[in-house]
C-alpha atoms as a PDB file:
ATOM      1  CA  UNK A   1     149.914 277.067-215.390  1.00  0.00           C
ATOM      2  CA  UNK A   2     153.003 275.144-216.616  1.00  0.00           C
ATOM      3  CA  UNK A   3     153.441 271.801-217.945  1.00  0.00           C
ATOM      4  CA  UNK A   4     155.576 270.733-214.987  1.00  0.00           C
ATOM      5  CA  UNK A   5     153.087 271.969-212.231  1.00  0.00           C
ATOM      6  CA  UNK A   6     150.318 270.219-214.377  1.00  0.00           C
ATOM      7  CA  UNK A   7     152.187 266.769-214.656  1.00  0.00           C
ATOM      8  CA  UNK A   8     152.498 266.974-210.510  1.00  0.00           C
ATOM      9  CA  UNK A   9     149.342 267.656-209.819  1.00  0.00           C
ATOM     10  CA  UNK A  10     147.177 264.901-208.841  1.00  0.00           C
ATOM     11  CA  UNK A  11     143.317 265.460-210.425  1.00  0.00           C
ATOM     12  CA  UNK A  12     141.937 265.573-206.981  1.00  0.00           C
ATOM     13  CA  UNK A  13     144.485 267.916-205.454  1.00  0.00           C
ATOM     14  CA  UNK A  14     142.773 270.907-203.604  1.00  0.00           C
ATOM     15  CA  UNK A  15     143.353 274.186-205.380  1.00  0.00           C
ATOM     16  CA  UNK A  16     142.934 273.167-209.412  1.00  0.00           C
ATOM     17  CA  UNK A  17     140.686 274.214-211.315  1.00  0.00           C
ATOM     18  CA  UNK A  18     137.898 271.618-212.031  1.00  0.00           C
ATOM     19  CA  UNK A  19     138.753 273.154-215.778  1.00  0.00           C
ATOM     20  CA  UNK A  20     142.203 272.070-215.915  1.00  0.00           C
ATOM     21  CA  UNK A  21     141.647 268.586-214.522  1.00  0.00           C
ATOM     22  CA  UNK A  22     141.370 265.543-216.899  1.00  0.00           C
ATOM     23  CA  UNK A  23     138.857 263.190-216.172  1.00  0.00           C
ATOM     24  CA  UNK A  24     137.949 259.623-217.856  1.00  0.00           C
ATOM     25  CA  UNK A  25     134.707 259.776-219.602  1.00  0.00           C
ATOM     26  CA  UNK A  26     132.454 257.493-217.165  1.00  0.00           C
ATOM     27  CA  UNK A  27     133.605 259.978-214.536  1.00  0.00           C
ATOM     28  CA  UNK A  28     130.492 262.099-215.481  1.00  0.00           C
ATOM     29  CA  UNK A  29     128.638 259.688-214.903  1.00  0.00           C
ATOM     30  CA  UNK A  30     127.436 260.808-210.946  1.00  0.00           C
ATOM     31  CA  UNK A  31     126.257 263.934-212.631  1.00  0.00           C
ATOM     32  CA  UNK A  32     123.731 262.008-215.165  1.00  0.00           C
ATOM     33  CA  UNK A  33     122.877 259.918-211.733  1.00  0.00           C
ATOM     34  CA  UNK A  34     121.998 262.992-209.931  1.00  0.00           C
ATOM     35  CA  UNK A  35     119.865 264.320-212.999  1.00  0.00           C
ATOM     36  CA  UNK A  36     117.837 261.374-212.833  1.00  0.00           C
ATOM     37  CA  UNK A  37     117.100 261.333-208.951  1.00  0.00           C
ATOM     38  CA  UNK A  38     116.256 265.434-209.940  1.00  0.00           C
ATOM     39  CA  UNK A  39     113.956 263.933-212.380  1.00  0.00           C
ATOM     40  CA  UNK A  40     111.842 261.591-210.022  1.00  0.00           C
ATOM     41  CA  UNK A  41     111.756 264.109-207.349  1.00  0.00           C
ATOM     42  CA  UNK A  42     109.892 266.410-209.724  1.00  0.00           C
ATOM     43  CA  UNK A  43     107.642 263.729-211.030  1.00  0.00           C
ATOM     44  CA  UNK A  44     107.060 262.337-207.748  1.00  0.00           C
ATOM     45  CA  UNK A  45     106.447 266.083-206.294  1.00  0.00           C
ATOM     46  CA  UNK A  46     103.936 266.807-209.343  1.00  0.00           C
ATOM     47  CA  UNK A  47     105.913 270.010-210.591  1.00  0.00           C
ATOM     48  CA  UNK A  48     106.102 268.599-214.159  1.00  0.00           C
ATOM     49  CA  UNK A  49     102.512 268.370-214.136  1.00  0.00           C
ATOM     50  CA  UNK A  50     101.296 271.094-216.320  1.00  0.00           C
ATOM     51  CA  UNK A  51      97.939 271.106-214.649  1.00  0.00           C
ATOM     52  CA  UNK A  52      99.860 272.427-210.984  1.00  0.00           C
ATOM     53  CA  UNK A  53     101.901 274.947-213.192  1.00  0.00           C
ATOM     54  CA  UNK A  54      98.084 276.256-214.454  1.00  0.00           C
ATOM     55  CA  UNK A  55      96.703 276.064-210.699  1.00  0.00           C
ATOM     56  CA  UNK A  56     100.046 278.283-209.841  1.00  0.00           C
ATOM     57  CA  UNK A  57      99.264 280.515-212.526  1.00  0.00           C
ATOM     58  CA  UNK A  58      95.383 280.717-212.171  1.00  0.00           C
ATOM     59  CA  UNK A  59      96.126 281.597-208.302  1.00  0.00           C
ATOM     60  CA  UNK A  60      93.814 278.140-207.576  1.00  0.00           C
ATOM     61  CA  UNK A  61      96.807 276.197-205.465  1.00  0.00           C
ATOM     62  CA  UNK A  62      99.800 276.549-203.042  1.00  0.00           C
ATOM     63  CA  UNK A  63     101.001 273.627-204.080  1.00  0.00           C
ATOM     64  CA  UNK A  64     104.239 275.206-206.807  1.00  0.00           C
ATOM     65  CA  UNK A  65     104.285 278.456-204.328  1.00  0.00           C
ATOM     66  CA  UNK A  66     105.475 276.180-201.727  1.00  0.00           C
ATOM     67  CA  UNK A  67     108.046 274.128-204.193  1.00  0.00           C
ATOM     68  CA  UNK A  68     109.276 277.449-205.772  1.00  0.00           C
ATOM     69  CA  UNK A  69     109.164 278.859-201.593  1.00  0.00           C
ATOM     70  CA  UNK A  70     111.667 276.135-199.851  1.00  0.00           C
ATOM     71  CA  UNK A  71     113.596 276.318-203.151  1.00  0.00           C
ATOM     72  CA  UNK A  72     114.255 279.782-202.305  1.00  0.00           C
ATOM     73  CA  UNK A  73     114.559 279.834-198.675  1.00  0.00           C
ATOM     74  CA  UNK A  74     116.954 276.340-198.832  1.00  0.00           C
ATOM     75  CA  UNK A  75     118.862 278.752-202.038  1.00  0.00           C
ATOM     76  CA  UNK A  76     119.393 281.730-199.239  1.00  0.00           C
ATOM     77  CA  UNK A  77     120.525 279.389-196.429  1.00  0.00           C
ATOM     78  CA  UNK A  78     123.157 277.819-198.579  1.00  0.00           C
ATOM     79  CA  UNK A  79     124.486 281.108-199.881  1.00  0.00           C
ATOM     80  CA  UNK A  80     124.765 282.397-196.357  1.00  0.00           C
ATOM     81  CA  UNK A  81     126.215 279.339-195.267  1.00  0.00           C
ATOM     82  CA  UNK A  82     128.276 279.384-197.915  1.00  0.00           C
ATOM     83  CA  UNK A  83     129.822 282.675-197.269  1.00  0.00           C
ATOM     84  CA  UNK A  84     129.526 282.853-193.316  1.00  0.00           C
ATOM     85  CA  UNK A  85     131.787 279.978-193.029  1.00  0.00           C
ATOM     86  CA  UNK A  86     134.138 280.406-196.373  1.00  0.00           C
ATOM     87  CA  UNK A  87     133.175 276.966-197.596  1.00  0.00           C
ATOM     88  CA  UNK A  88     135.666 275.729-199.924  1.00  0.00           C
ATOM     89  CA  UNK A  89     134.621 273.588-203.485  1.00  0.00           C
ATOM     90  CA  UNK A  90     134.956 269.850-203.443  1.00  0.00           C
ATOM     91  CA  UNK A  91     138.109 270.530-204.965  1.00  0.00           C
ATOM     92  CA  UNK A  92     139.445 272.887-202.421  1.00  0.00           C
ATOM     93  CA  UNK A  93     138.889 276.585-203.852  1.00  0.00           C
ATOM     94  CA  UNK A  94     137.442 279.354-202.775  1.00  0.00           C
ATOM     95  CA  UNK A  95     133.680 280.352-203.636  1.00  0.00           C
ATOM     96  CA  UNK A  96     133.208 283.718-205.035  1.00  0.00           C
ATOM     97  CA  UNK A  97     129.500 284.236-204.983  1.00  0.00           C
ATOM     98  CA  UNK A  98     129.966 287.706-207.383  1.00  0.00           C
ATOM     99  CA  UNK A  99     127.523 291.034-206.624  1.00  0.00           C
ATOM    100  CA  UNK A 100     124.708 291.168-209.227  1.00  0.00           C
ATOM    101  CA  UNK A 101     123.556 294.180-211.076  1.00  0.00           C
ATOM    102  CA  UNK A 102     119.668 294.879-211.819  1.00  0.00           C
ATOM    103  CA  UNK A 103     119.259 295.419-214.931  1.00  0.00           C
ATOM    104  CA  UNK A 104     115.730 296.562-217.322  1.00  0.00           C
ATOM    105  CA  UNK A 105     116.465 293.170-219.450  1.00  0.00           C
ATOM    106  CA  UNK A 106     115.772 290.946-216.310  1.00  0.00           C
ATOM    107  CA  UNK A 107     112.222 292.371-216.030  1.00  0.00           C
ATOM    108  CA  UNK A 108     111.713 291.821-220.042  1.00  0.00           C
ATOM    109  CA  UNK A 109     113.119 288.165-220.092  1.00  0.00           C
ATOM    110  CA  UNK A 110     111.456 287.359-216.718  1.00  0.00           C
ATOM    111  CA  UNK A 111     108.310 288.101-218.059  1.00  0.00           C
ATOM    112  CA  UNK A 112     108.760 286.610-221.857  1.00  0.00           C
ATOM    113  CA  UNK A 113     109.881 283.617-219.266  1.00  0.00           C
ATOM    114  CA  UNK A 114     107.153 283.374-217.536  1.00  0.00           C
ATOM    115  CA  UNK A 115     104.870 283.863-220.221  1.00  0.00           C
ATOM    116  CA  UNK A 116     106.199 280.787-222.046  1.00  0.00           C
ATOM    117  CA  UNK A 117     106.092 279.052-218.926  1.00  0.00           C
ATOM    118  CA  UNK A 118     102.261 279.871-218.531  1.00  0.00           C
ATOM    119  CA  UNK A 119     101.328 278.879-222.227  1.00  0.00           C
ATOM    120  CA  UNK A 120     103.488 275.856-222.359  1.00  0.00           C
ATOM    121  CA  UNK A 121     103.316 274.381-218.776  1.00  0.00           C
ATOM    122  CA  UNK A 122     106.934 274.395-219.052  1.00  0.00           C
ATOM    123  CA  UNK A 123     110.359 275.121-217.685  1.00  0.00           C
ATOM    124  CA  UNK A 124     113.881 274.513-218.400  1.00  0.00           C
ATOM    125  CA  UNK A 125     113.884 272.559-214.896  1.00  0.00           C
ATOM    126  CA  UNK A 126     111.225 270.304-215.818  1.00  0.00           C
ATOM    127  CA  UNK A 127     111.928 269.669-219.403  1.00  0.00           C
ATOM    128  CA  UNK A 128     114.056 266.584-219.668  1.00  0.00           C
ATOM    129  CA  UNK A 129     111.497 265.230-217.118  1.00  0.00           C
ATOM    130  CA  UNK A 130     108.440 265.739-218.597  1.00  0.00           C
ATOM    131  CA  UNK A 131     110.107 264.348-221.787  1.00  0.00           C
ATOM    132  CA  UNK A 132     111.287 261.322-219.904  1.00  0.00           C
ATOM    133  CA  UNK A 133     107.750 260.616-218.339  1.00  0.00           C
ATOM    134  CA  UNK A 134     106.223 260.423-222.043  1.00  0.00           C
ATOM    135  CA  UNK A 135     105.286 263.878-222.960  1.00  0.00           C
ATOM    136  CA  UNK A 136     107.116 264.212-226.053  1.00  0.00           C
ATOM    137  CA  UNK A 137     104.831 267.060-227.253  1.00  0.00           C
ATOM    138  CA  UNK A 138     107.290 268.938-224.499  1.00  0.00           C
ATOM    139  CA  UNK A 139     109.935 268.641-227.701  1.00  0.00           C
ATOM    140  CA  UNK A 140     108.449 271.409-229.362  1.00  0.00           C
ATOM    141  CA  UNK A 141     108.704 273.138-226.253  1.00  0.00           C
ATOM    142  CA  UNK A 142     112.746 272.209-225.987  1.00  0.00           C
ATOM    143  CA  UNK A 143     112.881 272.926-229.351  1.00  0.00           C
ATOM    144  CA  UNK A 144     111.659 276.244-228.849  1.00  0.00           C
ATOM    145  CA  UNK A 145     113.764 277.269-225.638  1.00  0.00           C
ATOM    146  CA  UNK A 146     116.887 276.114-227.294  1.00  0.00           C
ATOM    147  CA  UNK A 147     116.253 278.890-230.420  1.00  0.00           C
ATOM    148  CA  UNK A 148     115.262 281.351-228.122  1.00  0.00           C
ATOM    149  CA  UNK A 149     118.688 280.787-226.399  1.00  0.00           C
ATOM    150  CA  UNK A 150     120.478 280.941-229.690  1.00  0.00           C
ATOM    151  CA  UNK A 151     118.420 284.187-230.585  1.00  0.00           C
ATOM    152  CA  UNK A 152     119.536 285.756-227.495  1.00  0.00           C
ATOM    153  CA  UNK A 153     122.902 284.754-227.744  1.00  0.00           C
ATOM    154  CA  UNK A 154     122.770 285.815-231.215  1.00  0.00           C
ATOM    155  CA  UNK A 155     121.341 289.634-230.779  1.00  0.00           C
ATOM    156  CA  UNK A 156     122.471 290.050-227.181  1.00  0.00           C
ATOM    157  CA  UNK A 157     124.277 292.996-227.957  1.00  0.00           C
ATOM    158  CA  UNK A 158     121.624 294.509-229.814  1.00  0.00           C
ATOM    159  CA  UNK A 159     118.921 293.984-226.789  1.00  0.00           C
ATOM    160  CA  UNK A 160     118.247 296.233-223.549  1.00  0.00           C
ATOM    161  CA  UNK A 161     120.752 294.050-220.989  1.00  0.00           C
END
């Protein structure tokens, strides 16, 4: 793009990227506002309690089944919607939903996932609001999901993608 497009271009005109935009600093502000509404739905809901995520696992309750269900189902309906109707960005571009590709590494990392998730009572979603609600002993657990990220990102090249 250059400079004298960019100085005409108003930071809310349809067809930027959100990228090239500047923004002043408190303007991120509605995203650490939606965070925190996140973070009482999940308290109120119980899903950061680590005693449903062992129910889910031990097969005892339907309670995270139907959470992780309607996430699903409400994830499909916008994605259809989303392409059906060729709903634009707040910003006025086009949505490219790309193809995905199945690959071995998903079935390794799901399950190293899922087996952190069952030891810990833990997942990236509920982290910051298990934290929040005074479990610090969850830090260990952020602690620990942060290095694995930086292994991965580290040896990704080296491991079955």
């Amino acid at each position: 793009m250059n400079n004298e497009r960019v100085q005409n271009i108003d930071s809310n005109t349809a067809g930027v990227n959100a990228s090239e935009q500047t923004h002043p600093g408190w303007y991120n502000l509605k995203y650490t506002i939606v965070g925190i509404l996140f973070g009482i739905v999940f308290v109120k809901a119980e899903i950061i309690s680590w005693f449903r995520i062992q129910e889910m696992f031990r097969l005892q309750s339907f309670h995270m089944y139907g959470v992780i269900g309607s996430a699903i189902v409400t994830g499909i309906i916008s994605i259809q919607l989303i392409k059906r109707l060729n709903i634009k960005s707040i910003y006025g571009e086009t949505i490219i939903i790309p193809t995905k590709v199945f690959k071995k590494g998903q079935v390794i990392g799901g399950f190293i996932f899922g087996l952190g998730w069952a030891i810990t009572g833990a997942c990236p979603g509920p982290l910051f609001a298990q934290i929040g609600s005074g479990y610090t002993v969850i830090l260990v657990t952020l602690v620990a999901a942060l290095a694995g990220t930086w292994v991965y990102g580290k040896f990704e090249k080296q491991l079955p993608n």
